[in-house]
PDB file of N, CA and C in Angstrom:
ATOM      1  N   UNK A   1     -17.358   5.856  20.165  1.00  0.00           N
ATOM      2  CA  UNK A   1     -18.393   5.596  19.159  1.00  0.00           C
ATOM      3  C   UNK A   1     -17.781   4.700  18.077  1.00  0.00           C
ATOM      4  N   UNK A   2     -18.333   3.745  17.776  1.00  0.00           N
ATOM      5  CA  UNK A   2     -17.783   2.299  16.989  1.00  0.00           C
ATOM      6  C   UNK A   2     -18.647   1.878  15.668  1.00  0.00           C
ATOM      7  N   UNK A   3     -20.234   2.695  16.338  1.00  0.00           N
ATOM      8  CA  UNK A   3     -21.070   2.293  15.593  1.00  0.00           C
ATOM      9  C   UNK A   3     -21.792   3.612  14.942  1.00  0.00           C
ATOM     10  N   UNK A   4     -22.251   3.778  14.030  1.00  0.00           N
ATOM     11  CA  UNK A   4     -23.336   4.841  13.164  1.00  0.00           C
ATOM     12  C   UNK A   4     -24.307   4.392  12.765  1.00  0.00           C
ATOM     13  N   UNK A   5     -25.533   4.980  12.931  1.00  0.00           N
ATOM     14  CA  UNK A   5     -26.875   4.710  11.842  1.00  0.00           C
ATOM     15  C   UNK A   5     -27.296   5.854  11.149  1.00  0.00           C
ATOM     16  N   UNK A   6     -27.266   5.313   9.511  1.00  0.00           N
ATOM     17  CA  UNK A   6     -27.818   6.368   9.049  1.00  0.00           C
ATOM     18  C   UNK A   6     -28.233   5.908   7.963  1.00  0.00           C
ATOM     19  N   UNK A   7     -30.001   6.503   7.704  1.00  0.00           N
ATOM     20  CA  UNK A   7     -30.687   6.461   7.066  1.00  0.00           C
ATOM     21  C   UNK A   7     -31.075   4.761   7.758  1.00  0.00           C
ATOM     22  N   UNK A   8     -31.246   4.271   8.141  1.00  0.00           N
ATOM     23  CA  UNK A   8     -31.782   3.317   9.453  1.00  0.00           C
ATOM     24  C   UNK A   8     -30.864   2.005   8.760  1.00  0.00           C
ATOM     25  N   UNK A   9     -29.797   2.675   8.652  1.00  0.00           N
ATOM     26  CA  UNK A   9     -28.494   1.286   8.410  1.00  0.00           C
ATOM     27  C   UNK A   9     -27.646   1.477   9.301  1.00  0.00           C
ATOM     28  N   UNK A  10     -26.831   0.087   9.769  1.00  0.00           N
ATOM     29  CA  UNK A  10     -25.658   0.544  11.207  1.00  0.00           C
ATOM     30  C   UNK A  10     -24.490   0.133  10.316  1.00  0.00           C
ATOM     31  N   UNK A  11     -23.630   0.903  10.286  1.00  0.00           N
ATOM     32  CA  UNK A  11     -22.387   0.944   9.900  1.00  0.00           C
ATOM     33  C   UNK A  11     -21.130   0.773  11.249  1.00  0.00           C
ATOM     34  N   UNK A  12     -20.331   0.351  11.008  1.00  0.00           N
ATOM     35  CA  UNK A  12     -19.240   0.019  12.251  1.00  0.00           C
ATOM     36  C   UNK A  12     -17.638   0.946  11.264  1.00  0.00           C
ATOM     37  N   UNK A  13     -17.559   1.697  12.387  1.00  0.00           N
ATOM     38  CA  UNK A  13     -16.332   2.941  11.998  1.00  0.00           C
ATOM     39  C   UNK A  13     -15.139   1.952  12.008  1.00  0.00           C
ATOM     40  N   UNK A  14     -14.435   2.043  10.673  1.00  0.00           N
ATOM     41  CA  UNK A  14     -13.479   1.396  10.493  1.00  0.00           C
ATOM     42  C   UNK A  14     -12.333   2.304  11.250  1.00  0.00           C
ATOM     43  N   UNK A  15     -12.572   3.377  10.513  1.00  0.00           N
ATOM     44  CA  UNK A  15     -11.852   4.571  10.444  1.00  0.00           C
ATOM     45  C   UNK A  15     -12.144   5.855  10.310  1.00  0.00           C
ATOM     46  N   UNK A  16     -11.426   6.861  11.402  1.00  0.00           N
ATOM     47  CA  UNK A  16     -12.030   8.245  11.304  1.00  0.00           C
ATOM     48  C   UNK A  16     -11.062   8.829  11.360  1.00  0.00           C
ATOM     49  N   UNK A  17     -10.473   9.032  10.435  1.00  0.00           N
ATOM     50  CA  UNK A  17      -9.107  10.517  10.441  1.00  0.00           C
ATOM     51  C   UNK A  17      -9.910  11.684  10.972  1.00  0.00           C
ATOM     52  N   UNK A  18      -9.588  12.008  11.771  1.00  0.00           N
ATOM     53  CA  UNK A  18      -9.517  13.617  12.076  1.00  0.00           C
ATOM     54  C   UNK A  18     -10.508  14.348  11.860  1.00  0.00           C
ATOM     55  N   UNK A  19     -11.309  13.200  13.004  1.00  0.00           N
ATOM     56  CA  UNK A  19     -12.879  13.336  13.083  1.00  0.00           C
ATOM     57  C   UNK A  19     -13.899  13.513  11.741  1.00  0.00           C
ATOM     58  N   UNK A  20     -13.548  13.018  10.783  1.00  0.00           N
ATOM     59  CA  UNK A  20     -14.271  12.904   9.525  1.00  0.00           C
ATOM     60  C   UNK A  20     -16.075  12.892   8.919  1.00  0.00           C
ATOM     61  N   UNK A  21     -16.531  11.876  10.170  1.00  0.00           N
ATOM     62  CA  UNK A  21     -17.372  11.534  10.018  1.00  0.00           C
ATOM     63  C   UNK A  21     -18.427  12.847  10.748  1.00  0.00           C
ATOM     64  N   UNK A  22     -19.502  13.037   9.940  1.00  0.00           N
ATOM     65  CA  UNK A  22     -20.588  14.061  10.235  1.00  0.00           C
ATOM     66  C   UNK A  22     -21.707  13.367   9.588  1.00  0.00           C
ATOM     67  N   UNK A  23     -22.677  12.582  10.830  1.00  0.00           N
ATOM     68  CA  UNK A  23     -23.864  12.570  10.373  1.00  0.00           C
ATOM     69  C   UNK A  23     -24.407  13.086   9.367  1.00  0.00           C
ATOM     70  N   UNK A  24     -24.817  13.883   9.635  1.00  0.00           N
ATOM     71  CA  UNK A  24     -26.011  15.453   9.012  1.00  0.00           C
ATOM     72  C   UNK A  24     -25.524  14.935   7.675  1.00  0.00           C
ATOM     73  N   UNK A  25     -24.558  15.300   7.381  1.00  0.00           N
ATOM     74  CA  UNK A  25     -23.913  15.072   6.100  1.00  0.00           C
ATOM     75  C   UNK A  25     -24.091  14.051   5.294  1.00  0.00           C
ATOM     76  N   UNK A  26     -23.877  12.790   6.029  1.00  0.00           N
ATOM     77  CA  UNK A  26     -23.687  11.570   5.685  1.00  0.00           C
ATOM     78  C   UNK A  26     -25.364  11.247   5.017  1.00  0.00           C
ATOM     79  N   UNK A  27     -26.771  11.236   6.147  1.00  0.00           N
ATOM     80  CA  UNK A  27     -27.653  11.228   5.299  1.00  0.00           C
ATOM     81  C   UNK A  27     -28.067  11.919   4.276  1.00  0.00           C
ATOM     82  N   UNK A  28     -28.141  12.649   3.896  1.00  0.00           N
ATOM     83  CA  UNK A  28     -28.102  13.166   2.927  1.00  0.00           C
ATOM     84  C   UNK A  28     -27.340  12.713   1.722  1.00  0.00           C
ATOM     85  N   UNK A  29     -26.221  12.036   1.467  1.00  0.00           N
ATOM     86  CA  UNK A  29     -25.234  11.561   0.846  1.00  0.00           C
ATOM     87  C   UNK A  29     -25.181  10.256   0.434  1.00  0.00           C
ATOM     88  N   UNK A  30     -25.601   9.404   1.485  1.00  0.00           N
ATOM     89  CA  UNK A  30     -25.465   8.009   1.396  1.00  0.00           C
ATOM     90  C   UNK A  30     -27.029   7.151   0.847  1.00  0.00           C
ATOM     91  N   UNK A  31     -26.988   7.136  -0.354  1.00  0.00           N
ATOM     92  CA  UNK A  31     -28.196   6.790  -1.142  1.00  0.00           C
ATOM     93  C   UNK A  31     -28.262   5.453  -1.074  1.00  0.00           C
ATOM     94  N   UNK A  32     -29.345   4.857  -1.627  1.00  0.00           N
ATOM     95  CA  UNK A  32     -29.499   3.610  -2.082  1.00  0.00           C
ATOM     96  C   UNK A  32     -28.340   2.415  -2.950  1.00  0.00           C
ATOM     97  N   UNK A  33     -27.896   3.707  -3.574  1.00  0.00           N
ATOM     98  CA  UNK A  33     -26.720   3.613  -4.359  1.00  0.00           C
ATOM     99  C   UNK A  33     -25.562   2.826  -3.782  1.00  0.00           C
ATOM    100  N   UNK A  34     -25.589   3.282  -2.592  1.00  0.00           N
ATOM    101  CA  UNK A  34     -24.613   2.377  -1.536  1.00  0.00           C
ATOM    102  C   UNK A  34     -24.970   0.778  -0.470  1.00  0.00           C
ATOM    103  N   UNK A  35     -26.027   0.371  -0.791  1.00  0.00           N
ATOM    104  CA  UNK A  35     -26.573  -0.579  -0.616  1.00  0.00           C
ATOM    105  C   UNK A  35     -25.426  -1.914  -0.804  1.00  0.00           C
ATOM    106  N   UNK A  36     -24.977  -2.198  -2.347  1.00  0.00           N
ATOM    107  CA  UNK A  36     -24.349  -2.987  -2.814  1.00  0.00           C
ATOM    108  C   UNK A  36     -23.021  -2.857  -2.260  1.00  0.00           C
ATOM    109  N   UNK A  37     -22.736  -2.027  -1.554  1.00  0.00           N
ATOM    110  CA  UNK A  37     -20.718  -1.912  -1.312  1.00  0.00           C
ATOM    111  C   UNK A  37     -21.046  -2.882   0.042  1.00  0.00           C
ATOM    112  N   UNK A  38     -19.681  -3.304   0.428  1.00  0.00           N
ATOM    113  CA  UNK A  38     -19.802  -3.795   1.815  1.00  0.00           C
ATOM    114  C   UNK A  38     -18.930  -2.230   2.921  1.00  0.00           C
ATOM    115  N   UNK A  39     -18.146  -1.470   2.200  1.00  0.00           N
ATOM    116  CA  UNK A  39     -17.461  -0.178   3.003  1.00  0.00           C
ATOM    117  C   UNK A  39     -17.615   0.938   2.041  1.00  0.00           C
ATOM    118  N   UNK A  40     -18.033   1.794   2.830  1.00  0.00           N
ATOM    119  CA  UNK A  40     -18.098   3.257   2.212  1.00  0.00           C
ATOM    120  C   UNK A  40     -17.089   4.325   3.072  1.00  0.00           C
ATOM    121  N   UNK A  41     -16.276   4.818   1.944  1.00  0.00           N
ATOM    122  CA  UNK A  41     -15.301   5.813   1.981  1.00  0.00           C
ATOM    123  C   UNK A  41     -15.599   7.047   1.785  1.00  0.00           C
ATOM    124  N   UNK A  42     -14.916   7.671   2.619  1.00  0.00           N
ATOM    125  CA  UNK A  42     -15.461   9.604   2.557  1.00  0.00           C
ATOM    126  C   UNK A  42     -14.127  10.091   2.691  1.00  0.00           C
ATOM    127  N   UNK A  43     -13.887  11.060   1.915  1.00  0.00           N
ATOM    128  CA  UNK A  43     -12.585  12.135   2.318  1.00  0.00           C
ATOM    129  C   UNK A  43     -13.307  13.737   1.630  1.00  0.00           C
ATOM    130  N   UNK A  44     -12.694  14.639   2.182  1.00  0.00           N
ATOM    131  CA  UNK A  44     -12.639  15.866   1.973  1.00  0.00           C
ATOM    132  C   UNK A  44     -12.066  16.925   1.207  1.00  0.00           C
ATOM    133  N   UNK A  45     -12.637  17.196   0.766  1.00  0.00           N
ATOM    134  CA  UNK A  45     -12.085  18.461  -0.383  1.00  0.00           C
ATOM    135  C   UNK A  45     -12.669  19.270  -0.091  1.00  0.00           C
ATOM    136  N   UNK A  46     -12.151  20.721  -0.241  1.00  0.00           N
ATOM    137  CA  UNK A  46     -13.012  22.099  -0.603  1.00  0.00           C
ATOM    138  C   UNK A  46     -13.981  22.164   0.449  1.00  0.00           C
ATOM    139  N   UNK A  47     -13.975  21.431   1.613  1.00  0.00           N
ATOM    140  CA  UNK A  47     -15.224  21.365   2.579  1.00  0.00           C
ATOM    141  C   UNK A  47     -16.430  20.044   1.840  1.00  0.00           C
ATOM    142  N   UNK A  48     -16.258  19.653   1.045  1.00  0.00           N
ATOM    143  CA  UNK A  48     -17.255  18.880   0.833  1.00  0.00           C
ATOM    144  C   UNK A  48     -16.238  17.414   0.755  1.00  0.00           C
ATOM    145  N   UNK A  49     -17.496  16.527   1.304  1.00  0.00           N
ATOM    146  CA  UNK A  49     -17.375  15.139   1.103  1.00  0.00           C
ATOM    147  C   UNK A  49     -17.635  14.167  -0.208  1.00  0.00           C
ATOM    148  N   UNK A  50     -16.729  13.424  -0.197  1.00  0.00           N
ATOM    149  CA  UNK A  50     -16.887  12.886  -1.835  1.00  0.00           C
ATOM    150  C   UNK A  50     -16.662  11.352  -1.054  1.00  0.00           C
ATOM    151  N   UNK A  51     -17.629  10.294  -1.472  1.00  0.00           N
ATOM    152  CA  UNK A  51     -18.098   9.193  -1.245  1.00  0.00           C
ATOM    153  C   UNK A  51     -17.343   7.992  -2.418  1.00  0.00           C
ATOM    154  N   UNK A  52     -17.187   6.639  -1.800  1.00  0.00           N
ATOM    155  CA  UNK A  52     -16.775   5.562  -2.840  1.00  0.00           C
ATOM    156  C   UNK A  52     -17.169   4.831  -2.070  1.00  0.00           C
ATOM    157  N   UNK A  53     -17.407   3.745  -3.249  1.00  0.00           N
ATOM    158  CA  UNK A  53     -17.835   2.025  -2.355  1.00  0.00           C
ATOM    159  C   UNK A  53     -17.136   1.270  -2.638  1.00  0.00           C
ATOM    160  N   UNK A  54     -16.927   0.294  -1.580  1.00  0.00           N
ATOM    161  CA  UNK A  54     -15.617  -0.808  -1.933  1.00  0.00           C
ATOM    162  C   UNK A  54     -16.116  -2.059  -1.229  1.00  0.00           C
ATOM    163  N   UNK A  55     -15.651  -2.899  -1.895  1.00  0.00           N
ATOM    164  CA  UNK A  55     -16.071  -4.625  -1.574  1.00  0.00           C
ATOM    165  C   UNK A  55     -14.949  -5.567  -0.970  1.00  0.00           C
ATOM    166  N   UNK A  56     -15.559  -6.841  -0.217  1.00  0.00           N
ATOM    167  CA  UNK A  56     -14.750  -7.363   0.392  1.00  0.00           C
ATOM    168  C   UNK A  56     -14.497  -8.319  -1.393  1.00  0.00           C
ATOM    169  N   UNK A  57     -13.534  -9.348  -1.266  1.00  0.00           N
ATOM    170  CA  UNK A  57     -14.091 -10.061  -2.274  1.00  0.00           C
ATOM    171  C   UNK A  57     -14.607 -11.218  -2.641  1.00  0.00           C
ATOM    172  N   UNK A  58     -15.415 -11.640  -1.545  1.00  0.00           N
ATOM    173  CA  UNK A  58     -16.652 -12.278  -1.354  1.00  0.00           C
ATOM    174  C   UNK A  58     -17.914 -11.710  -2.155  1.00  0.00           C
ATOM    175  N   UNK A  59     -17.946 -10.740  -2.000  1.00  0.00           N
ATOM    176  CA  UNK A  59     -19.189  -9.755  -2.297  1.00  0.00           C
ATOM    177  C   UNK A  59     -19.202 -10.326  -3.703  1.00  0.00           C
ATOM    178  N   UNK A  60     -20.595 -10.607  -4.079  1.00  0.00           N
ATOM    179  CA  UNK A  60     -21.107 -10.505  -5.831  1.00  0.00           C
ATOM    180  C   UNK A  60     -21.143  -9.636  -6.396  1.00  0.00           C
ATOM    181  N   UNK A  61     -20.856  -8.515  -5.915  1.00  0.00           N
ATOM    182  CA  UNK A  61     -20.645  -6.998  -7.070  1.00  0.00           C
ATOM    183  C   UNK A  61     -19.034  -6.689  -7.227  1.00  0.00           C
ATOM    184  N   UNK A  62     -18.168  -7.607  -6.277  1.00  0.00           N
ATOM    185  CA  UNK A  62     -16.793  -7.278  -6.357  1.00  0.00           C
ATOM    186  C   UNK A  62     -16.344  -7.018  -7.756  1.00  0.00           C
ATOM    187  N   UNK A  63     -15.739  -5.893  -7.570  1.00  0.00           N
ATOM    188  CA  UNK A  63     -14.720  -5.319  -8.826  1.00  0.00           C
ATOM    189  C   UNK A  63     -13.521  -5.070  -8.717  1.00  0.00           C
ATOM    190  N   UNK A  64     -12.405  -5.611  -8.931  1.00  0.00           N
ATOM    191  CA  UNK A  64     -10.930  -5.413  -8.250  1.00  0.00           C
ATOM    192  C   UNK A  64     -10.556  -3.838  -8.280  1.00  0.00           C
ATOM    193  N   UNK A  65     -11.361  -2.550  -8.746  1.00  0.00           N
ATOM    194  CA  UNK A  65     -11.490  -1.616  -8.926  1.00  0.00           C
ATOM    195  C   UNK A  65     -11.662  -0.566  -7.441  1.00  0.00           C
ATOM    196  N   UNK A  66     -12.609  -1.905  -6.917  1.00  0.00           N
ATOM    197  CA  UNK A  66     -13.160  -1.314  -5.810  1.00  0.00           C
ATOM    198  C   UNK A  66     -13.011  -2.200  -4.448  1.00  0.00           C
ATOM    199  N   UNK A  67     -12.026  -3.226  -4.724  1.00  0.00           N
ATOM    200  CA  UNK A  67     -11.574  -3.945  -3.951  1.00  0.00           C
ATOM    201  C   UNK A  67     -10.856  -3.088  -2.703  1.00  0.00           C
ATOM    202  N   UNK A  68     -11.717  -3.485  -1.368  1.00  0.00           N
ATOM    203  CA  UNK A  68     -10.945  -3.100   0.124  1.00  0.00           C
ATOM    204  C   UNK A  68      -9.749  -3.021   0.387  1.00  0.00           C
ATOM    205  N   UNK A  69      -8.666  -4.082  -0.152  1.00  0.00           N
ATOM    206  CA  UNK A  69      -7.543  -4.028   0.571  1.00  0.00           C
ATOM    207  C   UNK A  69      -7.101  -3.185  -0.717  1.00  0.00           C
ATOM    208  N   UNK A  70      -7.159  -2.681  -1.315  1.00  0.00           N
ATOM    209  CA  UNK A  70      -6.347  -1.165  -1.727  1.00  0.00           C
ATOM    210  C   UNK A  70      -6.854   0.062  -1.296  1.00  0.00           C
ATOM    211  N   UNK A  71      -7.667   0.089  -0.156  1.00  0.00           N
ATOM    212  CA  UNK A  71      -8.000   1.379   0.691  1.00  0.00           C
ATOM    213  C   UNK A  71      -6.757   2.173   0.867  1.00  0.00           C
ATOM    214  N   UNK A  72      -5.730   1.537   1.014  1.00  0.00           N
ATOM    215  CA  UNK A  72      -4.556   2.852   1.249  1.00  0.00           C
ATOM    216  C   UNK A  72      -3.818   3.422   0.066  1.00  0.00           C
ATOM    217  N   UNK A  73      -3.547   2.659  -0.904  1.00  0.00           N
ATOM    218  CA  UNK A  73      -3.603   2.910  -1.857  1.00  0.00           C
ATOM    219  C   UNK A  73      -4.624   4.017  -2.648  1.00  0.00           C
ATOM    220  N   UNK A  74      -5.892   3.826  -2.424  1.00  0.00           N
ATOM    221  CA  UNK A  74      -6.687   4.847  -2.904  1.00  0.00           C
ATOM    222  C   UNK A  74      -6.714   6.265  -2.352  1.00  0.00           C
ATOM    223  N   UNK A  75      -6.515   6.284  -0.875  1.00  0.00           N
ATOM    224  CA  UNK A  75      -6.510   7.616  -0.098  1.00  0.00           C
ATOM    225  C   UNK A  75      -4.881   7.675  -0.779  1.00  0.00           C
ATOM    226  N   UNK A  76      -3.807   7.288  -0.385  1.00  0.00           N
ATOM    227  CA  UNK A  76      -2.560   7.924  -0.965  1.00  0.00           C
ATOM    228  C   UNK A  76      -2.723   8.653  -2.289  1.00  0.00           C
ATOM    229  N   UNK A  77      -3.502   7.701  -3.410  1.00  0.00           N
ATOM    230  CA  UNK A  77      -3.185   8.209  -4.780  1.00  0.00           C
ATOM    231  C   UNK A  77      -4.469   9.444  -5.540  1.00  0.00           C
ATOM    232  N   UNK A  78      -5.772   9.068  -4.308  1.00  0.00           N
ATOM    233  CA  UNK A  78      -7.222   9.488  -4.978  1.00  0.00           C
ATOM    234  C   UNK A  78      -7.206  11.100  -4.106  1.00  0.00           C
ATOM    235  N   UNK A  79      -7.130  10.668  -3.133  1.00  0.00           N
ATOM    236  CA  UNK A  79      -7.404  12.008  -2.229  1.00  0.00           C
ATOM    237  C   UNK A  79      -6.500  13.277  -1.771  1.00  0.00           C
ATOM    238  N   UNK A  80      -6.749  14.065  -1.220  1.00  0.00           N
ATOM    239  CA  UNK A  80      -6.003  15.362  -0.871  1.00  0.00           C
ATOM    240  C   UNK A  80      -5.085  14.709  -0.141  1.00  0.00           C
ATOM    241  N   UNK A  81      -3.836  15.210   0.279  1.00  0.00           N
ATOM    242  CA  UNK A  81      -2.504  14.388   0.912  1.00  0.00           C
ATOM    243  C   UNK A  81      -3.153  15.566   2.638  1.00  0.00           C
ATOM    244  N   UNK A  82      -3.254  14.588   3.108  1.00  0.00           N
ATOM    245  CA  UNK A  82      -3.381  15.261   4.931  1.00  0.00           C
ATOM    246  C   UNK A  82      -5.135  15.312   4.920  1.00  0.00           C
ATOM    247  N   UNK A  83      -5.736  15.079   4.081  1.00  0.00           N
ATOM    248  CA  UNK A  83      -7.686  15.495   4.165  1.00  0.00           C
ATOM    249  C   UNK A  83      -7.945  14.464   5.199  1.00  0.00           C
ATOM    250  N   UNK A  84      -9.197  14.881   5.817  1.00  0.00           N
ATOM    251  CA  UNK A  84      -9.982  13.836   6.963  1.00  0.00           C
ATOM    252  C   UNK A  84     -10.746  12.931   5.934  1.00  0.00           C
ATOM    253  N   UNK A  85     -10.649  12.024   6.777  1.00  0.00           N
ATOM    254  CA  UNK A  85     -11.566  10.795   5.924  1.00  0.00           C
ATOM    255  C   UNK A  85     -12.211   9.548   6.836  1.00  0.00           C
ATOM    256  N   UNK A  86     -12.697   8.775   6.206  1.00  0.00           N
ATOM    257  CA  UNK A  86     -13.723   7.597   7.173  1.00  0.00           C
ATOM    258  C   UNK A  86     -13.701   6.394   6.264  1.00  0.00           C
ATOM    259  N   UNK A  87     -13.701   5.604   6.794  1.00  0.00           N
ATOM    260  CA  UNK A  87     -14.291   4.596   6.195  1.00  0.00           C
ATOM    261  C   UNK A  87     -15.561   3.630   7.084  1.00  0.00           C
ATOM    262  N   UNK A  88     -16.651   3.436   6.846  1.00  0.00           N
ATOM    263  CA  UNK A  88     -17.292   2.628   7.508  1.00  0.00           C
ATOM    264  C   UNK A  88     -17.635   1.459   6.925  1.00  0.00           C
ATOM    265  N   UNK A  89     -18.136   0.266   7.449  1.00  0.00           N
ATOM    266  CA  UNK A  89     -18.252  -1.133   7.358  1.00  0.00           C
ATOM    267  C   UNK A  89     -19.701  -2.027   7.441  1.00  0.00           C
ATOM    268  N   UNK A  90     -20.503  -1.642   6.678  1.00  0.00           N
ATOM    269  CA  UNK A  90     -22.194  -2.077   6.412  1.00  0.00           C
ATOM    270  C   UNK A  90     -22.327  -2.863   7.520  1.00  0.00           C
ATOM    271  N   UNK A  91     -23.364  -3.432   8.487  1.00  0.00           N
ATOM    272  CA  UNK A  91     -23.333  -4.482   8.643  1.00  0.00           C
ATOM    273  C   UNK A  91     -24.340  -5.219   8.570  1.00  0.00           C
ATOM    274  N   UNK A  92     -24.481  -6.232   7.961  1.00  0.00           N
ATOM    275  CA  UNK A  92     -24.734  -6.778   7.398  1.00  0.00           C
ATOM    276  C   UNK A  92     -26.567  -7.482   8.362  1.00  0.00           C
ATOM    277  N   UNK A  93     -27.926  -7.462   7.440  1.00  0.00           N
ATOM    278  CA  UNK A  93     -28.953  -7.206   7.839  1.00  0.00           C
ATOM    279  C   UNK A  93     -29.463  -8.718   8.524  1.00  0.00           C
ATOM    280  N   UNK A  94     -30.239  -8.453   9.305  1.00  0.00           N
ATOM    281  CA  UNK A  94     -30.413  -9.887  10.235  1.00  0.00           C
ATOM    282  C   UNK A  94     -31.796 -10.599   9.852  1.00  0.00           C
ATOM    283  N   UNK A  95     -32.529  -9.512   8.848  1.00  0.00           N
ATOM    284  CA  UNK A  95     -33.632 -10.083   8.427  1.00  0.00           C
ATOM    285  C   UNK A  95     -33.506 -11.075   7.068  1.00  0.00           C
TER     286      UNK A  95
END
């Protein structure tokens, strides 16, 4: 599985630590709000999923804050050390 839809968007699995990714979950979670990112990040705490958006830096909302290539950087310094996590990759709409 390479690809996800949810909430009738296809996302392409960058990354799935340790099986991370749960539908069910994900709609519910992934709002409108996430429209503007080009990758959305999930890791785990406490059983719950905690969400971020990050940009290529092409993107017009880019914020070096939320800039992609410090994805490892962010799981090393943001998240639980060993938690499952995902990252998926918008793709981008044909209409």
């Amino acid at each position: 599985m390479n690809k996800v839809t949810i909430n009738n968007r296809t996302y392409e699995i960058i990354k799935n630590e340790k099986d991370a990714i749960d539908i069910d979950v994900l709609k519910d979670k992934i709002t409108d709000y996430y429209d503007s990112f080009d990758y959305i990040v999930g890791d785990y705490a406490y059983g719950k999923v905690r969400l971020k958006g990050f940009n290529d830096k092409g993107n017009k909302n880019f914020k070096p804050i939320n800039d992609i290539a410090n994805l490892d950087k962010y799981i090393q310094n943001s998240c639980a050390f060993g938690c499952k996590w995902f990252c998926i990759k918008k793709e981008s709409n044909k209409d």
